[in-house]
PDB file of N, CA and C in Angstrom:
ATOM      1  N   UNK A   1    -122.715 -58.441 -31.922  1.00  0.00           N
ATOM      2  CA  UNK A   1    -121.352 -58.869 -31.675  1.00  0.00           C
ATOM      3  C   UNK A   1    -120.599 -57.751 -30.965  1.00  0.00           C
ATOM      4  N   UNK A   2    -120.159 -58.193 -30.186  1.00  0.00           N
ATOM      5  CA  UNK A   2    -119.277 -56.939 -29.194  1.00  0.00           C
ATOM      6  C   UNK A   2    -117.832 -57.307 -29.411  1.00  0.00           C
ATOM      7  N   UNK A   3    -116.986 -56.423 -29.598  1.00  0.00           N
ATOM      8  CA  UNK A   3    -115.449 -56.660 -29.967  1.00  0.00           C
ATOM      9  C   UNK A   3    -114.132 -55.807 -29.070  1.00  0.00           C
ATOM     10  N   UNK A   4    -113.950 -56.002 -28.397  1.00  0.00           N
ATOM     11  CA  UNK A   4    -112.914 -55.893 -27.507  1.00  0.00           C
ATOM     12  C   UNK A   4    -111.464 -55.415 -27.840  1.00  0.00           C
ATOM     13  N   UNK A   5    -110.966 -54.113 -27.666  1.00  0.00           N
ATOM     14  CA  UNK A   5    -109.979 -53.875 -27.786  1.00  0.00           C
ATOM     15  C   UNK A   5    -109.401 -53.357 -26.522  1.00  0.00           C
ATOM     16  N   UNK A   6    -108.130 -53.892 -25.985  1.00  0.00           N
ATOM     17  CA  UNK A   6    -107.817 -53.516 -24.473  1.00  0.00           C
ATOM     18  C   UNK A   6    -106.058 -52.813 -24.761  1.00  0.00           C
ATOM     19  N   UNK A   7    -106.380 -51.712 -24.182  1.00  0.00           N
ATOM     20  CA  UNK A   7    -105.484 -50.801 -24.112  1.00  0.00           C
ATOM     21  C   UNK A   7    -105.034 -50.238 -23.014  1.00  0.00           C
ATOM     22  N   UNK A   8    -103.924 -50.134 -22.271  1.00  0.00           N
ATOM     23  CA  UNK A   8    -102.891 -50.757 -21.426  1.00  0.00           C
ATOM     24  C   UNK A   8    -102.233 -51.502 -20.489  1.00  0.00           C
ATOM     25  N   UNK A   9    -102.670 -51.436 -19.306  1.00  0.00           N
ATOM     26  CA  UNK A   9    -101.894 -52.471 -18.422  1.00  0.00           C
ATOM     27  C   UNK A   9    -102.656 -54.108 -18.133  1.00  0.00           C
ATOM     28  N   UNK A  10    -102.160 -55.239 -18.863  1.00  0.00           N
ATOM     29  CA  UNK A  10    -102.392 -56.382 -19.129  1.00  0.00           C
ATOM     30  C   UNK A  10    -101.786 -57.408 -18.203  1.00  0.00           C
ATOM     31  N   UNK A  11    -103.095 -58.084 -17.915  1.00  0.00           N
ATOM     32  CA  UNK A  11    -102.906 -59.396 -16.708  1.00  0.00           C
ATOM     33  C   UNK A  11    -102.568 -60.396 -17.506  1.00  0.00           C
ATOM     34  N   UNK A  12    -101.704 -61.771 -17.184  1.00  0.00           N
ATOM     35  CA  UNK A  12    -101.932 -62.573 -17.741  1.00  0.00           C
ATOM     36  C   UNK A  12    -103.032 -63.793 -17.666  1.00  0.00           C
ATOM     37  N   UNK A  13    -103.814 -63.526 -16.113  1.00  0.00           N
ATOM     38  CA  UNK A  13    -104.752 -64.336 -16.223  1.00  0.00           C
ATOM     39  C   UNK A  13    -105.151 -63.202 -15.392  1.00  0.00           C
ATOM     40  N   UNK A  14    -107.011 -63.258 -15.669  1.00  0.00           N
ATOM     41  CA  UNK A  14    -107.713 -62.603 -15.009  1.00  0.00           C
ATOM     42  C   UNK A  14    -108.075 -62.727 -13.515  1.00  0.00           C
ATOM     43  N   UNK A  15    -108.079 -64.080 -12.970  1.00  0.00           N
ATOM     44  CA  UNK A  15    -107.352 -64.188 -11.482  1.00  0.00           C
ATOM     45  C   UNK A  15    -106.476 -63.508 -10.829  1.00  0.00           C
ATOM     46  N   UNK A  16    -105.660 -62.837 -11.262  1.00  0.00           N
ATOM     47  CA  UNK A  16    -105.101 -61.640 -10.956  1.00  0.00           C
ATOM     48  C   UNK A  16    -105.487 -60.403 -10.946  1.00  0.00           C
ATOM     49  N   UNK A  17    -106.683 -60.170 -11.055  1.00  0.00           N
ATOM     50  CA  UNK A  17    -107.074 -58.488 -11.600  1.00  0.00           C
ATOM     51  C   UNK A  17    -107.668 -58.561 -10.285  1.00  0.00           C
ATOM     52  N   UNK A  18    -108.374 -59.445  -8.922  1.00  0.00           N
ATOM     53  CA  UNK A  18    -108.616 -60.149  -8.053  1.00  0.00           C
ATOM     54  C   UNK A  18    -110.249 -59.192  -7.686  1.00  0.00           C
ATOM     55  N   UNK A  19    -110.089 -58.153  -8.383  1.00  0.00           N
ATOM     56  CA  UNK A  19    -111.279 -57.172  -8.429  1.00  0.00           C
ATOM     57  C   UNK A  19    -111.520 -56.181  -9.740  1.00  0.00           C
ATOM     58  N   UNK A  20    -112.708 -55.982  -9.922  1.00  0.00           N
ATOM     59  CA  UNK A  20    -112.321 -54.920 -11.454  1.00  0.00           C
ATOM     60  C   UNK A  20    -113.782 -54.093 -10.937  1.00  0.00           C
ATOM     61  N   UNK A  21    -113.756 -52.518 -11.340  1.00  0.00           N
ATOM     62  CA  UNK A  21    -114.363 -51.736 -11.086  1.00  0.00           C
ATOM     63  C   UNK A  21    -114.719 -51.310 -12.488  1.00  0.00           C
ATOM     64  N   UNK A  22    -115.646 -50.629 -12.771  1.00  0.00           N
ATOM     65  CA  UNK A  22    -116.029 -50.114 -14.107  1.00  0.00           C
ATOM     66  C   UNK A  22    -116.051 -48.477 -13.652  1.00  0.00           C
ATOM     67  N   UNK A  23    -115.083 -47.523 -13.902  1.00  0.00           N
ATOM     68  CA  UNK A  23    -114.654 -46.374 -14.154  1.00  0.00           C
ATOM     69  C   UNK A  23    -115.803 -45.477 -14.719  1.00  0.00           C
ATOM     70  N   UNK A  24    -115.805 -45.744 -15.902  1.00  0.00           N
ATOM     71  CA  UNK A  24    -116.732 -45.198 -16.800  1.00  0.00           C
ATOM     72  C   UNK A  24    -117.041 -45.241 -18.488  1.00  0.00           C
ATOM     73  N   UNK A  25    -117.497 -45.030 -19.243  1.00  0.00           N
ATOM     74  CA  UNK A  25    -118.169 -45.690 -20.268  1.00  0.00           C
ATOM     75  C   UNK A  25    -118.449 -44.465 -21.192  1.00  0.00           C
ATOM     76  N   UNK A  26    -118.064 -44.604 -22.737  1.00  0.00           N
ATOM     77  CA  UNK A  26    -118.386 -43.939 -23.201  1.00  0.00           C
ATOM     78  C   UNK A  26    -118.429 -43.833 -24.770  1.00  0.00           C
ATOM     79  N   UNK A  27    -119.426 -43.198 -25.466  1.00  0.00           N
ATOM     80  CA  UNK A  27    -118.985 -43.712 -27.284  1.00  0.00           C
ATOM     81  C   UNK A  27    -118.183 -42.832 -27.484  1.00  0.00           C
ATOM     82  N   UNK A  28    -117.111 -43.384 -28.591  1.00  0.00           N
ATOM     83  CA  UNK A  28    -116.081 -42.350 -29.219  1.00  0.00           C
ATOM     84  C   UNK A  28    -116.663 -42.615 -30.676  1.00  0.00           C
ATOM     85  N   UNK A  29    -117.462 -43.446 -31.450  1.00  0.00           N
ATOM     86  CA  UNK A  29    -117.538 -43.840 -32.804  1.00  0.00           C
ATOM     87  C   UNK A  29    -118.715 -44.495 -32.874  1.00  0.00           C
ATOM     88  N   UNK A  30    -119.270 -44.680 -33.920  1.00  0.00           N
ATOM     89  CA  UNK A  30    -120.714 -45.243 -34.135  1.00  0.00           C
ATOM     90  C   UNK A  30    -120.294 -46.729 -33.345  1.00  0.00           C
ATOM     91  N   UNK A  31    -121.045 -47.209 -32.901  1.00  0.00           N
ATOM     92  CA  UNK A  31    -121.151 -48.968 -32.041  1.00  0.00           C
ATOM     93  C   UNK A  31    -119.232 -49.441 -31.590  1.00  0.00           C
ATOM     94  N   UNK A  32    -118.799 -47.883 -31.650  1.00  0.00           N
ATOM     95  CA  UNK A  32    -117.541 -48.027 -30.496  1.00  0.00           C
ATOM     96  C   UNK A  32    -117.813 -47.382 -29.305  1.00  0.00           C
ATOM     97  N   UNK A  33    -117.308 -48.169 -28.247  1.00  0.00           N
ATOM     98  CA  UNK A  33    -117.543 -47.596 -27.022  1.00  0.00           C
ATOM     99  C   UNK A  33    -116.134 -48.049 -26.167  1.00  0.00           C
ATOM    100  N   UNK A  34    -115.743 -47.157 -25.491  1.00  0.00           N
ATOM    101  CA  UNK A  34    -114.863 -47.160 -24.244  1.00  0.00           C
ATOM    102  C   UNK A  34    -115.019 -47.316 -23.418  1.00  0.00           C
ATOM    103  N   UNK A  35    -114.392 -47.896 -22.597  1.00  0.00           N
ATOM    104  CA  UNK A  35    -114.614 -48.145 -20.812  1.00  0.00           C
ATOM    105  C   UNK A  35    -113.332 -47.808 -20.181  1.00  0.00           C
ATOM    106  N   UNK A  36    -113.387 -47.490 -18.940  1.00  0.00           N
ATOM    107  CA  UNK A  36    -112.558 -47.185 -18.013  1.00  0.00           C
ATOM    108  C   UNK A  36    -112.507 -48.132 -16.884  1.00  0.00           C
ATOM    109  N   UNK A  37    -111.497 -49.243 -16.711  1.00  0.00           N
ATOM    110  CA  UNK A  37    -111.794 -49.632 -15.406  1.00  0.00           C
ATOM    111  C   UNK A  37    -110.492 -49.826 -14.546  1.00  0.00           C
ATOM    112  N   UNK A  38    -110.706 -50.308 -13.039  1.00  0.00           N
ATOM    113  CA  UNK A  38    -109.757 -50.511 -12.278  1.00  0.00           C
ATOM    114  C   UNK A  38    -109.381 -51.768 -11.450  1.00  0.00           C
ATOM    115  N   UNK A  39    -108.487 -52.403 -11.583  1.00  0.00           N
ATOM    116  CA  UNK A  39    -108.360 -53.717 -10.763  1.00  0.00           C
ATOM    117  C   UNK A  39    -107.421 -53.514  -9.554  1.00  0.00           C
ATOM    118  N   UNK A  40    -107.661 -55.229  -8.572  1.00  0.00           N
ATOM    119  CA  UNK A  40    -106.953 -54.713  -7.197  1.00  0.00           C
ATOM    120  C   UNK A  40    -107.270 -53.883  -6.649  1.00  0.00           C
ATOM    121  N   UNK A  41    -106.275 -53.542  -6.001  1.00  0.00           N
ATOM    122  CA  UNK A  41    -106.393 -52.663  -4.878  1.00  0.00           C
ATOM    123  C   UNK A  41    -107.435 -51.483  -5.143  1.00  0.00           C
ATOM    124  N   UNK A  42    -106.909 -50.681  -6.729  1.00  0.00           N
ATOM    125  CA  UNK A  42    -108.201 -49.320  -6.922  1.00  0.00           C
ATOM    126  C   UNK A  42    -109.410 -49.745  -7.100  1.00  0.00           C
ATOM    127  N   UNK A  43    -109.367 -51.116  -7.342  1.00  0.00           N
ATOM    128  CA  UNK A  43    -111.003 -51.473  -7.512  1.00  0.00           C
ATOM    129  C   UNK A  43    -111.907 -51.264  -6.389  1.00  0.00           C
ATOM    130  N   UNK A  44    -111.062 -52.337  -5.214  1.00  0.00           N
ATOM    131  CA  UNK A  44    -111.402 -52.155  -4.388  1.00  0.00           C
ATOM    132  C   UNK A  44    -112.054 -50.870  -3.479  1.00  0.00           C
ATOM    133  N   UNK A  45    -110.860 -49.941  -3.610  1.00  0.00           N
ATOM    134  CA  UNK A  45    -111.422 -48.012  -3.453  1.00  0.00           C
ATOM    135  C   UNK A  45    -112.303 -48.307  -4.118  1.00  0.00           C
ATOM    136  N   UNK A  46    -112.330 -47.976  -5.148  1.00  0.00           N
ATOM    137  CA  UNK A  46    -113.820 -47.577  -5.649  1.00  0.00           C
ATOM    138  C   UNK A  46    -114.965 -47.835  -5.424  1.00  0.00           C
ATOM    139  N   UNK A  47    -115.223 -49.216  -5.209  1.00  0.00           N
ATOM    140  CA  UNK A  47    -115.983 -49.725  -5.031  1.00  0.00           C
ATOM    141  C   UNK A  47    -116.710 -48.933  -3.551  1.00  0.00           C
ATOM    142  N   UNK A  48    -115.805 -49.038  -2.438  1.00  0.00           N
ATOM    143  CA  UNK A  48    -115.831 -48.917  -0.867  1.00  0.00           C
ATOM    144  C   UNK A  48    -116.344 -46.786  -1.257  1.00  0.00           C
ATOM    145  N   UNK A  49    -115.585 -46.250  -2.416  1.00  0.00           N
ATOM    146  CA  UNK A  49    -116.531 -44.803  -2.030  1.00  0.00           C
ATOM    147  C   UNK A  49    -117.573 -44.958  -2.994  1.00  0.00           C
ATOM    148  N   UNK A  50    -117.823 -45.684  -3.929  1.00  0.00           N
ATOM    149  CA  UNK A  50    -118.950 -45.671  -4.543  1.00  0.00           C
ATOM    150  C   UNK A  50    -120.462 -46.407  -3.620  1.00  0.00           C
ATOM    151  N   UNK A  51    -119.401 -46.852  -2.388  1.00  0.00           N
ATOM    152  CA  UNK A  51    -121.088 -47.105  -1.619  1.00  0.00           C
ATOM    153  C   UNK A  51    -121.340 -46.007  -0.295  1.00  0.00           C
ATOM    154  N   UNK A  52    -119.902 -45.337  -0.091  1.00  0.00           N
ATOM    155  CA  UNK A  52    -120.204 -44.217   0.580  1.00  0.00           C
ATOM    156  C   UNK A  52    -121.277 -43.255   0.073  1.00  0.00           C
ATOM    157  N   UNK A  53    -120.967 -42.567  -1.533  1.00  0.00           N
ATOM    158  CA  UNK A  53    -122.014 -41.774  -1.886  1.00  0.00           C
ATOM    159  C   UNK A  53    -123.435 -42.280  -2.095  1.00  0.00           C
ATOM    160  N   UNK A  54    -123.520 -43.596  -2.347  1.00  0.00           N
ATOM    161  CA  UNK A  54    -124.770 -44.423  -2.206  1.00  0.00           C
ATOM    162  C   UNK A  54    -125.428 -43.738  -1.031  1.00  0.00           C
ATOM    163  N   UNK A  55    -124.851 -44.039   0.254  1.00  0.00           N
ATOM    164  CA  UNK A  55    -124.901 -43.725   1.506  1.00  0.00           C
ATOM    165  C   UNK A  55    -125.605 -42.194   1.871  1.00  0.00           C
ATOM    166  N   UNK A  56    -124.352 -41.110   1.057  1.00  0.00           N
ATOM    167  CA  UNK A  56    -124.970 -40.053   0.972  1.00  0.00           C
ATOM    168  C   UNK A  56    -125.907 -39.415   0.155  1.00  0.00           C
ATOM    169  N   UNK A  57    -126.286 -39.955  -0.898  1.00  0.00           N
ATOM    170  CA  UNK A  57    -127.319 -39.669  -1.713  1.00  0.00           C
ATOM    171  C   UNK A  57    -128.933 -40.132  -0.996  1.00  0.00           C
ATOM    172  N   UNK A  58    -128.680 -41.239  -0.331  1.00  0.00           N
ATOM    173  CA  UNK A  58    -129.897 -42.305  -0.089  1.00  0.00           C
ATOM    174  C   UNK A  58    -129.920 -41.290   1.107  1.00  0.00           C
ATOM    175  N   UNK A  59    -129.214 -41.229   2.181  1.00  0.00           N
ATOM    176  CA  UNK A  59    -129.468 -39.823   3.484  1.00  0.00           C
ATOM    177  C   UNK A  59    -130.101 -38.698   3.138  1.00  0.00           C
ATOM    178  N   UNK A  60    -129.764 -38.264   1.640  1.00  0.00           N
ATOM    179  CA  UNK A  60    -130.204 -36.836   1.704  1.00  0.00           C
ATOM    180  C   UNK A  60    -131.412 -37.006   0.948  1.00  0.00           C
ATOM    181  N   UNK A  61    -131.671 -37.779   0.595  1.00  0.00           N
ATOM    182  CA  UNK A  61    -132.863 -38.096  -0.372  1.00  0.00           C
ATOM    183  C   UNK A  61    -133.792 -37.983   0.997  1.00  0.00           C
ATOM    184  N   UNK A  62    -133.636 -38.519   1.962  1.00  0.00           N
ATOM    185  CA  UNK A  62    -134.502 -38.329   3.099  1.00  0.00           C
ATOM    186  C   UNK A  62    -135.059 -36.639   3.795  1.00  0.00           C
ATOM    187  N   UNK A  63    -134.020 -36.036   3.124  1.00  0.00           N
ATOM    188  CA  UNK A  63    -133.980 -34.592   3.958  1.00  0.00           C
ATOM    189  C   UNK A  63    -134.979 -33.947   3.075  1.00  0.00           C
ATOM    190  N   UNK A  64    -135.482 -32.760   3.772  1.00  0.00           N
ATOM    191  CA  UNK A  64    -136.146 -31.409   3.182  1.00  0.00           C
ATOM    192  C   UNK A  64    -135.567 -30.287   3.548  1.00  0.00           C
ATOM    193  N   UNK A  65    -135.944 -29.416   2.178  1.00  0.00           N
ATOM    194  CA  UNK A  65    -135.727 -27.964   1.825  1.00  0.00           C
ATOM    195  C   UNK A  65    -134.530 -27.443   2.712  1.00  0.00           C
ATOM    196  N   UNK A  66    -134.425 -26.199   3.473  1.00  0.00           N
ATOM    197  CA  UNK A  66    -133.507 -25.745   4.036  1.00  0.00           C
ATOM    198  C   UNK A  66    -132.508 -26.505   4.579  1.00  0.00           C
ATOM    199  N   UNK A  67    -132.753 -27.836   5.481  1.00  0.00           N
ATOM    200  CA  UNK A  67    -132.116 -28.644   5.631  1.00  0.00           C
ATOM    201  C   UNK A  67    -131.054 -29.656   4.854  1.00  0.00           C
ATOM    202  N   UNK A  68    -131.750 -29.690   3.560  1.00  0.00           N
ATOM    203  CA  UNK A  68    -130.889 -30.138   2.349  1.00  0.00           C
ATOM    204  C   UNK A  68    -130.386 -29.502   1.927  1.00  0.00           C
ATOM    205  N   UNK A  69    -130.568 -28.073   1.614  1.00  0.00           N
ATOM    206  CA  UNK A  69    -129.482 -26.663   1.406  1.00  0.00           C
ATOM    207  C   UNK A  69    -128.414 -26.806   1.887  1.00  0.00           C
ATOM    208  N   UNK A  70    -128.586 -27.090   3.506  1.00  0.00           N
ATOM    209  CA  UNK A  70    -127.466 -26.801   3.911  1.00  0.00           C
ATOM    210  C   UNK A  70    -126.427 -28.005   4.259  1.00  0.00           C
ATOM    211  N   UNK A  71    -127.080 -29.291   4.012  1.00  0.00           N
ATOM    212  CA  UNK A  71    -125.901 -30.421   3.562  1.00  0.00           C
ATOM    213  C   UNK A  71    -124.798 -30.397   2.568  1.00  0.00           C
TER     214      UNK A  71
END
């Protein structure tokens, strides 16, 4: 059973959140866990640099030694 507690800024319908990003995640308590997320517009950011570093991780994964040093 997963139980939901939402703490601060509240939509009244989720059609409005028009995007939601997941921030980040974390336990504070035995089978409690936190999340961080962002709707609208910051979702959107996020989303758009979370595929930039995709981008740059997957590039450099291609590179070798000195060359990856110096990226």
């Amino acid at each position: 059973t997963i139980y939901v507690y939402v703490s601060g800024t509240h939509i009244s319908n989720t059609r409005d959140a028009k995007a939601f990003a997941l921030i980040s995640e974390e336990g504070i308590a035995k089978g409690v866990r936190r999340i961080t997320a962002v709707t609208a517009g910051c979702a959107s950011q996020a989303m758009e640099l979370a595929s930039s570093i995709d981008c740059d991780i997957s590039e450099a994964s291609q590179l070798e030694g000195a060359i990856l040093e110096k990226v």
